[in-house]
C-alpha atoms as a PDB file:
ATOM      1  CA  UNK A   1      85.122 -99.620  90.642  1.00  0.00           C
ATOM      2  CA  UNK A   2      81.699-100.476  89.356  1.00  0.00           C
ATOM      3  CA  UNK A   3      80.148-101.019  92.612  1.00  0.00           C
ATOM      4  CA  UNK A   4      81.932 -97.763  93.871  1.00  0.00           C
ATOM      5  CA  UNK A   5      80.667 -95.700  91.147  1.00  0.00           C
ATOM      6  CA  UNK A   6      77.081 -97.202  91.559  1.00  0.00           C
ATOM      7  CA  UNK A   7      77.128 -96.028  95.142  1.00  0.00           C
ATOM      8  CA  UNK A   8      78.382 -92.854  94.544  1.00  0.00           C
ATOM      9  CA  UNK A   9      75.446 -92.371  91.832  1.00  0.00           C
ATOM     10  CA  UNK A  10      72.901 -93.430  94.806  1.00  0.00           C
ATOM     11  CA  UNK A  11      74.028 -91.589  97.345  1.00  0.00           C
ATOM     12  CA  UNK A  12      74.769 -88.161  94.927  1.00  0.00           C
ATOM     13  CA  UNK A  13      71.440 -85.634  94.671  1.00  0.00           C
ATOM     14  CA  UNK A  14      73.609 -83.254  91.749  1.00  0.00           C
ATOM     15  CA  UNK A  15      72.189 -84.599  88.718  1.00  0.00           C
ATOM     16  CA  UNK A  16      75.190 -83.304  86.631  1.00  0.00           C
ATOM     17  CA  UNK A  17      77.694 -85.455  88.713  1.00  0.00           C
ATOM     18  CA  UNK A  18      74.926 -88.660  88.797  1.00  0.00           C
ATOM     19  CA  UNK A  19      75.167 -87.991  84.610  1.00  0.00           C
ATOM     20  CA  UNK A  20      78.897 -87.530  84.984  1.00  0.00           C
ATOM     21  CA  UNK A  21      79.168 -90.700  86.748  1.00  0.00           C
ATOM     22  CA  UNK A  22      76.797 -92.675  84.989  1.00  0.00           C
ATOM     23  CA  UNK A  23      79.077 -91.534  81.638  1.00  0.00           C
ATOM     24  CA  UNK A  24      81.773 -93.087  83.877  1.00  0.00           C
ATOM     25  CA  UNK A  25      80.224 -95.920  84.678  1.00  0.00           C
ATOM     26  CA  UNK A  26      79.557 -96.975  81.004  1.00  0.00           C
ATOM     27  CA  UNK A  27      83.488 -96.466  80.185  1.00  0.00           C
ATOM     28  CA  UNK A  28      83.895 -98.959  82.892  1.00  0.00           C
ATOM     29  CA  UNK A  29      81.797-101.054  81.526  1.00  0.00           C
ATOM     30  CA  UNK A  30      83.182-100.937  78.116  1.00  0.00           C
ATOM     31  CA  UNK A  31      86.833-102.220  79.713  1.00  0.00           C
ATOM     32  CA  UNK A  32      85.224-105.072  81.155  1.00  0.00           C
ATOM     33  CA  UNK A  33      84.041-106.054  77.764  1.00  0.00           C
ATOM     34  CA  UNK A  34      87.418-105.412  75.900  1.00  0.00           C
ATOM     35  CA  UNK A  35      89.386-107.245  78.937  1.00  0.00           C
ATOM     36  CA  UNK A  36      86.228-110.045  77.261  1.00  0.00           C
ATOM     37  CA  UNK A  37      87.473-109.777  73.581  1.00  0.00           C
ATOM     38  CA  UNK A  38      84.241-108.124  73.285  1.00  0.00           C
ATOM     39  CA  UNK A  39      85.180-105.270  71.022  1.00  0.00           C
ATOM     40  CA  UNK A  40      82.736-104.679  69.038  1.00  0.00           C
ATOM     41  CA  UNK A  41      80.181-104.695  72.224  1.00  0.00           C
ATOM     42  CA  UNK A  42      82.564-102.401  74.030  1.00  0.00           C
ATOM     43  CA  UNK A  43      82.665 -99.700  70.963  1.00  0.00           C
ATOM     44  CA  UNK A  44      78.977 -99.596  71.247  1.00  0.00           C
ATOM     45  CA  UNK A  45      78.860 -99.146  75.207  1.00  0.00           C
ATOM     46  CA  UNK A  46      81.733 -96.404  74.847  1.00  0.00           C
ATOM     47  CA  UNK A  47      79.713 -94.877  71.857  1.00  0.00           C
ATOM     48  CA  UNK A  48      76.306 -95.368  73.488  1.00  0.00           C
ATOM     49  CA  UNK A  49      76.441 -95.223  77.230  1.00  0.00           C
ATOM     50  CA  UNK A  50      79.093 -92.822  77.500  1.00  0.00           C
ATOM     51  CA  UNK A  51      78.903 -90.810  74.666  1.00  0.00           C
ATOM     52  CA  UNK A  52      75.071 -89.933  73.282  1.00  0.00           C
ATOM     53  CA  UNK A  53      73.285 -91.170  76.618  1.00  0.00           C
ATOM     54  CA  UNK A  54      75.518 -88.322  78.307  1.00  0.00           C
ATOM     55  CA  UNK A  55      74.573 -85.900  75.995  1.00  0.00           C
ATOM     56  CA  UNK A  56      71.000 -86.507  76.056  1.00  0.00           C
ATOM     57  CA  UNK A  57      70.812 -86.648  79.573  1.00  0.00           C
ATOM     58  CA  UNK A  58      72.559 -83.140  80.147  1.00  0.00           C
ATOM     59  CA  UNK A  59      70.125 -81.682  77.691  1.00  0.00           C
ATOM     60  CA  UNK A  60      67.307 -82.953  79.876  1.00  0.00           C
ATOM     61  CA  UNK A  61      68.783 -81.586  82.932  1.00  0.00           C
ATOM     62  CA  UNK A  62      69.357 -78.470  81.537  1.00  0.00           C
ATOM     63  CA  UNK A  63      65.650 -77.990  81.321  1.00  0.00           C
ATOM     64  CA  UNK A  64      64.657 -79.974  84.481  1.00  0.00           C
ATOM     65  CA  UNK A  65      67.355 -78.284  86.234  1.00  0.00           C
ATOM     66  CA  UNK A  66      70.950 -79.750  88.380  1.00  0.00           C
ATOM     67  CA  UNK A  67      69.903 -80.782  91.783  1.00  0.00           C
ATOM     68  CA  UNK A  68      67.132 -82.703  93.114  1.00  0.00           C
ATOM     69  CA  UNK A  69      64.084 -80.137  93.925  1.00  0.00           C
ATOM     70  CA  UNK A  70      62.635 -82.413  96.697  1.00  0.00           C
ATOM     71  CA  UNK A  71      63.103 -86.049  98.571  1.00  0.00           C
ATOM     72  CA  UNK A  72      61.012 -88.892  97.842  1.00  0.00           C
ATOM     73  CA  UNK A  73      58.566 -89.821 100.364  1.00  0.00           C
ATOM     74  CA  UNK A  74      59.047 -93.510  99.781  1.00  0.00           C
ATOM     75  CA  UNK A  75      60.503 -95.358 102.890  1.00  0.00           C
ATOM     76  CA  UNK A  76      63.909 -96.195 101.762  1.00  0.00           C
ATOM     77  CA  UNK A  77      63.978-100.028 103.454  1.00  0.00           C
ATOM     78  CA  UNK A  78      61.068-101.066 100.497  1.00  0.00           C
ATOM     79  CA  UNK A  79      63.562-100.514  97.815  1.00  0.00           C
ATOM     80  CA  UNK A  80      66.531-101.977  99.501  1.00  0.00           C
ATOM     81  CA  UNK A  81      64.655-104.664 100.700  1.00  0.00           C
ATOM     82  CA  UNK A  82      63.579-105.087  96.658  1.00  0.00           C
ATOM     83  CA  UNK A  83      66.682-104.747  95.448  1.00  0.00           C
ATOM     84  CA  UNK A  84      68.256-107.134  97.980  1.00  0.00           C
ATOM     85  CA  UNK A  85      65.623-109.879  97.377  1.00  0.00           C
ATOM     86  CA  UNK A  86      66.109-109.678  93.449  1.00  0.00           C
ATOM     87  CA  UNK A  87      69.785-109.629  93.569  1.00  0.00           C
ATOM     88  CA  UNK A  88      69.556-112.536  95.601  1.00  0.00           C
ATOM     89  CA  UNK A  89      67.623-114.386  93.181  1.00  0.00           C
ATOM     90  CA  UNK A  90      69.918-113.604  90.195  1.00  0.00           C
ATOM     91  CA  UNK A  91      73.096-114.632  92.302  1.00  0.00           C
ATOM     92  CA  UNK A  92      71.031-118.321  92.813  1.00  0.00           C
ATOM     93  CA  UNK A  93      69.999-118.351  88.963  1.00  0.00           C
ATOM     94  CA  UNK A  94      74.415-118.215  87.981  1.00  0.00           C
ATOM     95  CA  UNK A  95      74.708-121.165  90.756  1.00  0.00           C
ATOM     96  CA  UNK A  96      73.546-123.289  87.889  1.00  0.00           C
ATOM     97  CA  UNK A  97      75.548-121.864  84.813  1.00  0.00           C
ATOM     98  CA  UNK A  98      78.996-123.555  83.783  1.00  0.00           C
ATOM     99  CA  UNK A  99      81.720-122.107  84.682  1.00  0.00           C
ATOM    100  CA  UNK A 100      83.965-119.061  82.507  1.00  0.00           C
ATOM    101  CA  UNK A 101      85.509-120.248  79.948  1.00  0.00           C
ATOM    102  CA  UNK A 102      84.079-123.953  80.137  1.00  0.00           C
ATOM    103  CA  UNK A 103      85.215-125.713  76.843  1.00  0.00           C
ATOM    104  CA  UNK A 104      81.941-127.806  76.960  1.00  0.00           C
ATOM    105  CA  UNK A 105      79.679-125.157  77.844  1.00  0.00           C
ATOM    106  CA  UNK A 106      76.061-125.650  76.313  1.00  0.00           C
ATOM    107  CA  UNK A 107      76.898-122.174  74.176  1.00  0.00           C
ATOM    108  CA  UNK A 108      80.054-123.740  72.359  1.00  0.00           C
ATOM    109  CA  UNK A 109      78.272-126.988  71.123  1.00  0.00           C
ATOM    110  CA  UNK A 110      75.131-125.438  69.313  1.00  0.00           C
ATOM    111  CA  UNK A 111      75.144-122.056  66.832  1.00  0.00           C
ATOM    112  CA  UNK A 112      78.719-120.432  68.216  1.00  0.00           C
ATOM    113  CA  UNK A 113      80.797-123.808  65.931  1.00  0.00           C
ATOM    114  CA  UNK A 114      78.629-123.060  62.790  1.00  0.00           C
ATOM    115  CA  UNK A 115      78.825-119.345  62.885  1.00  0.00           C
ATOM    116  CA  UNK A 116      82.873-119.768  63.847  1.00  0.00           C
ATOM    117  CA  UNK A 117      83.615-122.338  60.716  1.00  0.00           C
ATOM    118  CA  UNK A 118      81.328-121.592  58.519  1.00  0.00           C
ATOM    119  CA  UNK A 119      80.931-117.515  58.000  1.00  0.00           C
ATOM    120  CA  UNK A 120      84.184-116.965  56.170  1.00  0.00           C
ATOM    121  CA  UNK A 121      82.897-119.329  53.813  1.00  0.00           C
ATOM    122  CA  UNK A 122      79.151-118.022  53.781  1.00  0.00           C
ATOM    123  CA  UNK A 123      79.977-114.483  54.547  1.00  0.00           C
ATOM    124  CA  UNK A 124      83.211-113.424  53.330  1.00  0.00           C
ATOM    125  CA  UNK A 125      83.842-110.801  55.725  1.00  0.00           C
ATOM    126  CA  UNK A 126      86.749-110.678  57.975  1.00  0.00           C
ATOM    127  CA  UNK A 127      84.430-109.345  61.180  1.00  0.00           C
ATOM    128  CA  UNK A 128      82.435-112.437  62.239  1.00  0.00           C
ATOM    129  CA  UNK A 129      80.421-109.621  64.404  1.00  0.00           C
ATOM    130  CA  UNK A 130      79.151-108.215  61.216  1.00  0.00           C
ATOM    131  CA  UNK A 131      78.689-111.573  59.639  1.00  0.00           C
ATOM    132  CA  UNK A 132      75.966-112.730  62.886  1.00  0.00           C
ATOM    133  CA  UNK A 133      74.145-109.481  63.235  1.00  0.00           C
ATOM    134  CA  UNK A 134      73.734-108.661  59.949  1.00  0.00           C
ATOM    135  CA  UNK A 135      73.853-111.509  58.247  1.00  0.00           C
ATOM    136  CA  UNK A 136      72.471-114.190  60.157  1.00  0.00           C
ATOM    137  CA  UNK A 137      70.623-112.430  62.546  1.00  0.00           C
ATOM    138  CA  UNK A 138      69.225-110.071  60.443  1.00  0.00           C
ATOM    139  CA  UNK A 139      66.032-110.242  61.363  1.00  0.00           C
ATOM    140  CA  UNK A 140      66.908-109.117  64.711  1.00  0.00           C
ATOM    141  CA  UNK A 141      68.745-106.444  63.810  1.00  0.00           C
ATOM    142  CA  UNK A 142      66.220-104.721  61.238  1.00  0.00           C
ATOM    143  CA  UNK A 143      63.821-104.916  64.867  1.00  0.00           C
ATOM    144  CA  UNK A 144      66.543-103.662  66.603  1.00  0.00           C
ATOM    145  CA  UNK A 145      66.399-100.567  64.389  1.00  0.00           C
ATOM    146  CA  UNK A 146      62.563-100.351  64.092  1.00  0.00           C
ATOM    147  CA  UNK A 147      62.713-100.094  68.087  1.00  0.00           C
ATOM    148  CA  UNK A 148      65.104 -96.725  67.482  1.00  0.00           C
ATOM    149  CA  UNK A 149      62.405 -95.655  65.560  1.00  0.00           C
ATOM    150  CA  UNK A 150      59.676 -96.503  67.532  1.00  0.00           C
ATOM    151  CA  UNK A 151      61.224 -94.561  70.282  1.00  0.00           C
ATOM    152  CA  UNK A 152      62.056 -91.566  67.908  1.00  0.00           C
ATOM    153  CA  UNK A 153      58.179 -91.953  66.655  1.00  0.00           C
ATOM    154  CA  UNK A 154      57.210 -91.981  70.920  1.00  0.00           C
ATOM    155  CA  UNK A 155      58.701 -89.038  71.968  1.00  0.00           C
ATOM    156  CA  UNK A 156      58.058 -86.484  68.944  1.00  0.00           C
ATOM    157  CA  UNK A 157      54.317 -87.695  69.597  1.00  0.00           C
ATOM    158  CA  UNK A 158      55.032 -86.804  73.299  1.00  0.00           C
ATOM    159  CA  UNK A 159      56.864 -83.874  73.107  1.00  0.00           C
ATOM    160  CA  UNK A 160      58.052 -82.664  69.783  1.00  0.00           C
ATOM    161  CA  UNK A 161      60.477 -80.225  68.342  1.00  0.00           C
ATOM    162  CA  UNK A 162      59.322 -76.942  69.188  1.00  0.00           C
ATOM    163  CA  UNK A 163      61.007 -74.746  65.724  1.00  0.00           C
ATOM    164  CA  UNK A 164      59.123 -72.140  67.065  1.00  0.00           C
ATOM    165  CA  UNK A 165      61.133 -71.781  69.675  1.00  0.00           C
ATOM    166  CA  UNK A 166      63.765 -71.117  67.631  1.00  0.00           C
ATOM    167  CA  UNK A 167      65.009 -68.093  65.752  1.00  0.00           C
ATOM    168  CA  UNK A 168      67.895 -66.065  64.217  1.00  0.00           C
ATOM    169  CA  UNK A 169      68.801 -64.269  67.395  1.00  0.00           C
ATOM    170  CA  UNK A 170      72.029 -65.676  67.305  1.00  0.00           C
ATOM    171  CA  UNK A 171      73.372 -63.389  64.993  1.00  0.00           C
ATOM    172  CA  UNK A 172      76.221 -62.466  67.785  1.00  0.00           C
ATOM    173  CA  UNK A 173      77.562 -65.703  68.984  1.00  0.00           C
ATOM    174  CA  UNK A 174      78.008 -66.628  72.451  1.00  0.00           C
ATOM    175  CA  UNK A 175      80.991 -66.009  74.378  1.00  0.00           C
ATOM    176  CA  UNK A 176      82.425 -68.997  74.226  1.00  0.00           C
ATOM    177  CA  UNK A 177      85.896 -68.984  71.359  1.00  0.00           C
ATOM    178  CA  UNK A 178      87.647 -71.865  72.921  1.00  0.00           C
ATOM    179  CA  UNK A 179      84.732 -74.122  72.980  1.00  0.00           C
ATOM    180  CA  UNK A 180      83.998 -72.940  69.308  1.00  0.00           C
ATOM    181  CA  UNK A 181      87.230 -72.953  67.422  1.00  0.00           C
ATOM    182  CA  UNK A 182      88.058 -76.276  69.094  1.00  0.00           C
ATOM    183  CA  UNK A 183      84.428 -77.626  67.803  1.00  0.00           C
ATOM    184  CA  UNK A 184      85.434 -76.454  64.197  1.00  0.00           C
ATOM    185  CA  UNK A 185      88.863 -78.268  64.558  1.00  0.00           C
ATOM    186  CA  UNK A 186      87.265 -81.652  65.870  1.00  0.00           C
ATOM    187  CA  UNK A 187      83.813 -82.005  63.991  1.00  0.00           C
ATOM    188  CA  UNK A 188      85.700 -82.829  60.523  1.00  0.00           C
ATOM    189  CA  UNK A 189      87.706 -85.773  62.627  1.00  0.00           C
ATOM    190  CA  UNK A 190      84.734 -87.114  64.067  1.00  0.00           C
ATOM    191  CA  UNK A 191      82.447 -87.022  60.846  1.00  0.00           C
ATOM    192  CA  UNK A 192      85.381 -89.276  59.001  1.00  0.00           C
ATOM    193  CA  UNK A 193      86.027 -91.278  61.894  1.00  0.00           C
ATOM    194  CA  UNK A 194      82.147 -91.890  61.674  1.00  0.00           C
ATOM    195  CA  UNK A 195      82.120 -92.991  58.093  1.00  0.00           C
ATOM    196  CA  UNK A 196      85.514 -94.813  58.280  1.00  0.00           C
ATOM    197  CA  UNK A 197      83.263 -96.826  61.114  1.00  0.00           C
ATOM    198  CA  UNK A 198      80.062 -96.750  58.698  1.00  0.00           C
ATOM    199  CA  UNK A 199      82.173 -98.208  56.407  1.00  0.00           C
ATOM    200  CA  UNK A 200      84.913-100.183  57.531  1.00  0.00           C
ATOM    201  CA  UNK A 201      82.710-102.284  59.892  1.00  0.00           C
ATOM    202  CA  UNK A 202      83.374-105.640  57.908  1.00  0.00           C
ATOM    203  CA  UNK A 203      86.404-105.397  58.552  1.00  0.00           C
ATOM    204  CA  UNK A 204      86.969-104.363  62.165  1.00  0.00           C
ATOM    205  CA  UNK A 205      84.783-103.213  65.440  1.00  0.00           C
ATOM    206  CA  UNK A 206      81.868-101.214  64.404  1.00  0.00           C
ATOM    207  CA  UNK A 207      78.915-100.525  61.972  1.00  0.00           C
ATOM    208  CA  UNK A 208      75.905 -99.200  61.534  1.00  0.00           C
ATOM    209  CA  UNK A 209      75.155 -98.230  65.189  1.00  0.00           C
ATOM    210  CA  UNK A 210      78.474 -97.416  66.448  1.00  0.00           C
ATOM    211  CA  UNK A 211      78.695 -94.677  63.242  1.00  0.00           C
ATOM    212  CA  UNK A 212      75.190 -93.645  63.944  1.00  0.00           C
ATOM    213  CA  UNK A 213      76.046 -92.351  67.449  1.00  0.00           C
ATOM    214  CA  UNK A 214      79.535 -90.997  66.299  1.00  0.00           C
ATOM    215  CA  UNK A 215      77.557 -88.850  63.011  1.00  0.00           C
ATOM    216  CA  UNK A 216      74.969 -87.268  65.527  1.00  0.00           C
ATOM    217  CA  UNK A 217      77.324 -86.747  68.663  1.00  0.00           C
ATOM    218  CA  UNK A 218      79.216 -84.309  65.778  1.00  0.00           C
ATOM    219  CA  UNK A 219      76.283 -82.358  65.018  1.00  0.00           C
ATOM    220  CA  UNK A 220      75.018 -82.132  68.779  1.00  0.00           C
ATOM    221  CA  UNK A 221      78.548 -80.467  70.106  1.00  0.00           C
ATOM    222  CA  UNK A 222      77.879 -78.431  66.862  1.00  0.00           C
ATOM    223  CA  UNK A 223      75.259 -77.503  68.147  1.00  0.00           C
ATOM    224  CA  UNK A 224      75.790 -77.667  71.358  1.00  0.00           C
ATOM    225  CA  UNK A 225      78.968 -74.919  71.010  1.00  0.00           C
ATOM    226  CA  UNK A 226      77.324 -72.637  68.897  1.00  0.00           C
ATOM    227  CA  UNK A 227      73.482 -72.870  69.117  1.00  0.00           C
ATOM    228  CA  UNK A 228      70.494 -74.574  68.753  1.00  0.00           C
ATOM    229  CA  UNK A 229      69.580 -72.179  65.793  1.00  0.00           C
ATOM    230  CA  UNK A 230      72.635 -73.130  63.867  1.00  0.00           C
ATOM    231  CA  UNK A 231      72.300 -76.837  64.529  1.00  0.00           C
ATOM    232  CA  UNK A 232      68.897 -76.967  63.443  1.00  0.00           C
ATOM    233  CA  UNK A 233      69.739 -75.052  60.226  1.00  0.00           C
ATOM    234  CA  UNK A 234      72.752 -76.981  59.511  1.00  0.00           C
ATOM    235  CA  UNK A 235      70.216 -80.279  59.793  1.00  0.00           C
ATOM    236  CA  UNK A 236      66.894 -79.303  59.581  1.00  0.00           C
ATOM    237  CA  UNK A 237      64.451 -81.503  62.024  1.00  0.00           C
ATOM    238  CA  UNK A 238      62.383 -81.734  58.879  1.00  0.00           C
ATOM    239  CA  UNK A 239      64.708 -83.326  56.530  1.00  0.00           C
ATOM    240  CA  UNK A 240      66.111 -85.527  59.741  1.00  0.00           C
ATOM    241  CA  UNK A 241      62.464 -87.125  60.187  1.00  0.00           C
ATOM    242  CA  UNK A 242      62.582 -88.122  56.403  1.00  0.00           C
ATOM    243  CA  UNK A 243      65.676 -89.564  56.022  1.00  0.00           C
ATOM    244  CA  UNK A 244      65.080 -91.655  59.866  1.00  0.00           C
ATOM    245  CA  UNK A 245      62.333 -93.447  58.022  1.00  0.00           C
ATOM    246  CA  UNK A 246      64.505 -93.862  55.010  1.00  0.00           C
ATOM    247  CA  UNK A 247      66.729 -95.641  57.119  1.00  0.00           C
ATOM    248  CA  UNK A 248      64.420 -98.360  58.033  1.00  0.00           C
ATOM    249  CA  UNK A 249      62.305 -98.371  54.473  1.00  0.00           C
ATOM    250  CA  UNK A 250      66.361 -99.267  53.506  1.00  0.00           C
ATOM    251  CA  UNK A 251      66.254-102.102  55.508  1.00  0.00           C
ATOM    252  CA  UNK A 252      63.712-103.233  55.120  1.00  0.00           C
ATOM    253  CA  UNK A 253      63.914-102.539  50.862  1.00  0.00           C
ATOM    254  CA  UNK A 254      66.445-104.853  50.904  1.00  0.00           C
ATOM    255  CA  UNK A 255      64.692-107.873  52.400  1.00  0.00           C
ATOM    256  CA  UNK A 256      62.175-107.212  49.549  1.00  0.00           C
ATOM    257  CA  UNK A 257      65.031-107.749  47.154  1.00  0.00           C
ATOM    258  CA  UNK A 258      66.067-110.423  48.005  1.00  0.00           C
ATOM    259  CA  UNK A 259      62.442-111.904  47.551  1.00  0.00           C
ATOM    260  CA  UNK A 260      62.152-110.395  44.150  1.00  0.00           C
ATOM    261  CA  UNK A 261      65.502-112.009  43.667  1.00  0.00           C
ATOM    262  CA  UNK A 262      64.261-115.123  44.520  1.00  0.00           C
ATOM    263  CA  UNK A 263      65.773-115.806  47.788  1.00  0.00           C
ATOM    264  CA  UNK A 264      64.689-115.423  51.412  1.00  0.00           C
ATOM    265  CA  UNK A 265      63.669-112.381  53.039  1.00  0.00           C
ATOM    266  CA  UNK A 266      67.314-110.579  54.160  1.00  0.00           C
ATOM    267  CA  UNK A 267      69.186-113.678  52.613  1.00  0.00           C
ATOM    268  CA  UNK A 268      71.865-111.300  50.538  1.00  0.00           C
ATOM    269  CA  UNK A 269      73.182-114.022  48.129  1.00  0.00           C
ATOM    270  CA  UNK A 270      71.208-113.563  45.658  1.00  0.00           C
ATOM    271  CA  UNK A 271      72.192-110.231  45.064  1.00  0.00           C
ATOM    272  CA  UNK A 272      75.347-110.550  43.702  1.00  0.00           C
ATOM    273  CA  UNK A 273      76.981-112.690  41.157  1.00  0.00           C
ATOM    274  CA  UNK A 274      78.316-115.057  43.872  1.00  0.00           C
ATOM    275  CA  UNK A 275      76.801-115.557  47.384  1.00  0.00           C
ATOM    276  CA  UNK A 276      79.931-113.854  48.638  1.00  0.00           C
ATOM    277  CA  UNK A 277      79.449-110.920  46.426  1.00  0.00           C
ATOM    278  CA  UNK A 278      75.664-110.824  47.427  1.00  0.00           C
ATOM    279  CA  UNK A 279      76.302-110.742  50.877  1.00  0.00           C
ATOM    280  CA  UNK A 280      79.343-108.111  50.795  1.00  0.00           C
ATOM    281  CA  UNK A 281      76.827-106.160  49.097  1.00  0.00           C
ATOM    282  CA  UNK A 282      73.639-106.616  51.521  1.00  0.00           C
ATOM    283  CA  UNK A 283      75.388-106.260  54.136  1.00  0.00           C
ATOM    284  CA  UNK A 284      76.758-102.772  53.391  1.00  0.00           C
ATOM    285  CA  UNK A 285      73.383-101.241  52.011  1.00  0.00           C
ATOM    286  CA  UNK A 286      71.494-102.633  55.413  1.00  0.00           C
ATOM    287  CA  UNK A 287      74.251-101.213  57.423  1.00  0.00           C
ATOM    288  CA  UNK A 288      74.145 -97.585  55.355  1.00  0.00           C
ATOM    289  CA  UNK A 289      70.187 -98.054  56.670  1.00  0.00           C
ATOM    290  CA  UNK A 290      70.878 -98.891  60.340  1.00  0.00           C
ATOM    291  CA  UNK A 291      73.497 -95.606  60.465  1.00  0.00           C
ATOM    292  CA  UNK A 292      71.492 -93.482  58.827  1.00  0.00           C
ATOM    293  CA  UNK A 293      68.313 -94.341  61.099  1.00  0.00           C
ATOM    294  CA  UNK A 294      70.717 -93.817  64.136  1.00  0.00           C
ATOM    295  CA  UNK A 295      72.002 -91.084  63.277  1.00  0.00           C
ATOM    296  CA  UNK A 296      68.715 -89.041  62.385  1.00  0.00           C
ATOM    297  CA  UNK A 297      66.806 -90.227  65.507  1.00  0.00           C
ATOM    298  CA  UNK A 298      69.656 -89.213  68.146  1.00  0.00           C
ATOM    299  CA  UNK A 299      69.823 -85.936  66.552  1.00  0.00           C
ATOM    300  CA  UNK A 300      66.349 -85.382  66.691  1.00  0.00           C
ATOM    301  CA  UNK A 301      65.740 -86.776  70.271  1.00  0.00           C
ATOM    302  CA  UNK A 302      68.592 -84.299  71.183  1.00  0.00           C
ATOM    303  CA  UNK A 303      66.248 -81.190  69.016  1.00  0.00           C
ATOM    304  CA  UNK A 304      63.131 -82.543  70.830  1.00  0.00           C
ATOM    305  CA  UNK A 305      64.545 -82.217  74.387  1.00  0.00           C
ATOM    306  CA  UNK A 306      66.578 -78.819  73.748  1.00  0.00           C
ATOM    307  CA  UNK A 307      63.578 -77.087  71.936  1.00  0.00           C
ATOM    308  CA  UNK A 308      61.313 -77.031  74.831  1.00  0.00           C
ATOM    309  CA  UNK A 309      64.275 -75.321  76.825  1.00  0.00           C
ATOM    310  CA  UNK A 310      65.742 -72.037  76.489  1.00  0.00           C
ATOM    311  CA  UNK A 311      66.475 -70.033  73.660  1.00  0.00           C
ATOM    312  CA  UNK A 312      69.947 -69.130  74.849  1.00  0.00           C
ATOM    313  CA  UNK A 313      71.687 -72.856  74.377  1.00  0.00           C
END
């Protein structure tokens, strides 16, 4: 169904069905990784690739427009021909991996036993997901949110948010009451589903990311449903830019902690009265920073594409 899908998106010139099917194509994607045991990868595909990548992507093609203006002059044998030779070379670099599920794998005899035994002991937390990227790969993660940012920081440099563009002329709302009564109905659901994710990710699939995605996509079929004048006073862009560098001055806060504690940068233990307690409690104030980052800089990509649009979304 993959490869189907993927050939469909070539051969398609509608840009709303390629974004349609690329949406799809991510939910595909995110079965293959439950069928794995790969939940917590598979909420953030689902949350990610099909949910704000889909957005964002409609909002761009709402000002670029739906179909394909003109054909590319580009022979079409130098891409396939590319393509061809660099798929060939990735199916001869899995000739030498061993094989699925191989017991002595080089992947099961390093990190994978230590992280496996060891974090309900060092951790504490149920979700050994949690435990890696926050805890012991923390470092990775805080860059993983700095790169959010960076883009964020990229494309309001490039392009930003137009609130000039914007004004009260929405005084009459559009004709749209389904859409909009439904919106009001759902946007309560989805906000607590987002902080029962923001929140509960110790414990089960998700986290900082995952509720990130879930806060924003609220606000953008807000906004989305209604108008770009409401969304933008509901969360002003200003207040959003503020609180996406909070996010990551969070993060990062707490790796100065622990130093001032006396402890490694991002080692929680010493925060609490037990390393246990410490990490329980690091872990939940760098996640609080990772959502809140998320969150902000999706809505405000979303603000930055729409606002150089029409008035009338």
């Amino acid at each position: 169904m993959l490869v189907f899908t993927t050939i469909a998106i070539v051969r398609l010139r509608s840009l709303f069905a390629v974004v349609m099917l690329s949406g799809i194509y991510s939910l595909l994607s995110a079965n293959i990784f439950i069928v794995l045991d790969a939940v917590d990868v598979a909420f953030t595909e689902a949350a990610v690739g099909a949910g704000i990548s889909t957005v964002l992507m409609l909002a761009t093609i709402g000002i670029t427009g739906y179909e394909m203006k003109k054909r590319s002059n580009i022979k079409r044998f130098v891409p396939l021909l590319v393509v061809t030779i660099t798929g060939a070379v990735l199916v001869y670099g899995t000739l030498d991996m061993p094989a699925f599920s191989d017991a002595v794998a080089p992947i099961h005899q390093h990190v994978a036993p230590r992280y496996i035994l060891e974090s309900p002991q060092e951790i504490g937390i149920p979700n050994m997901v949690t435990s890696v990227l926050a805890s012991y790969r923390g470092y990775d993660t805080m860059g993983e949110v700095i790169v959010v940012f960076a883009a964020l920081v990229g494309v309001l440099s490039l392009i930003g948010i137009r609130e000039s563009n914007v004004s009260p002329i929405y005084l009459e709302p559009p004709a749209r009451p389904i859409l909009q009564v439904m919106a009001k109905f759902m946007i309560p659901f989805i906000i607590l589903f987002a902080l029962y994710v923001q929140f509960h990710g110790d414990f089960g699939p998700g986290g900082g990311f995952q509720a990130g995605v879930i806060f924003s996509v609220a606000i953008i079929l807000y906004t989305l449903t209604f108008s770009q004048y409401d969304g933008m006073r509901l969360t002003p862009p200003r207040v959003l830019k503020v609180l996406a560098a909070g996010g990551v001055l969070i993060y990062g806060g707490t790796g100065i902690w622990t130093l001032v504690k006396g402890g490694n940068f991002l080692n929680y233990s010493v925060l609490g009265k037990t390393s246990v307690d410490g990490q329980h409690l690091g872990i939940l104030i760098i996640e609080f920073g990772v959502g809140l980052t998320v969150a902000t800089s999706m809505m405000l990509l979303f603000f930055a594409f729409v606002s150089r649009g029409s008035n009338n979304l």
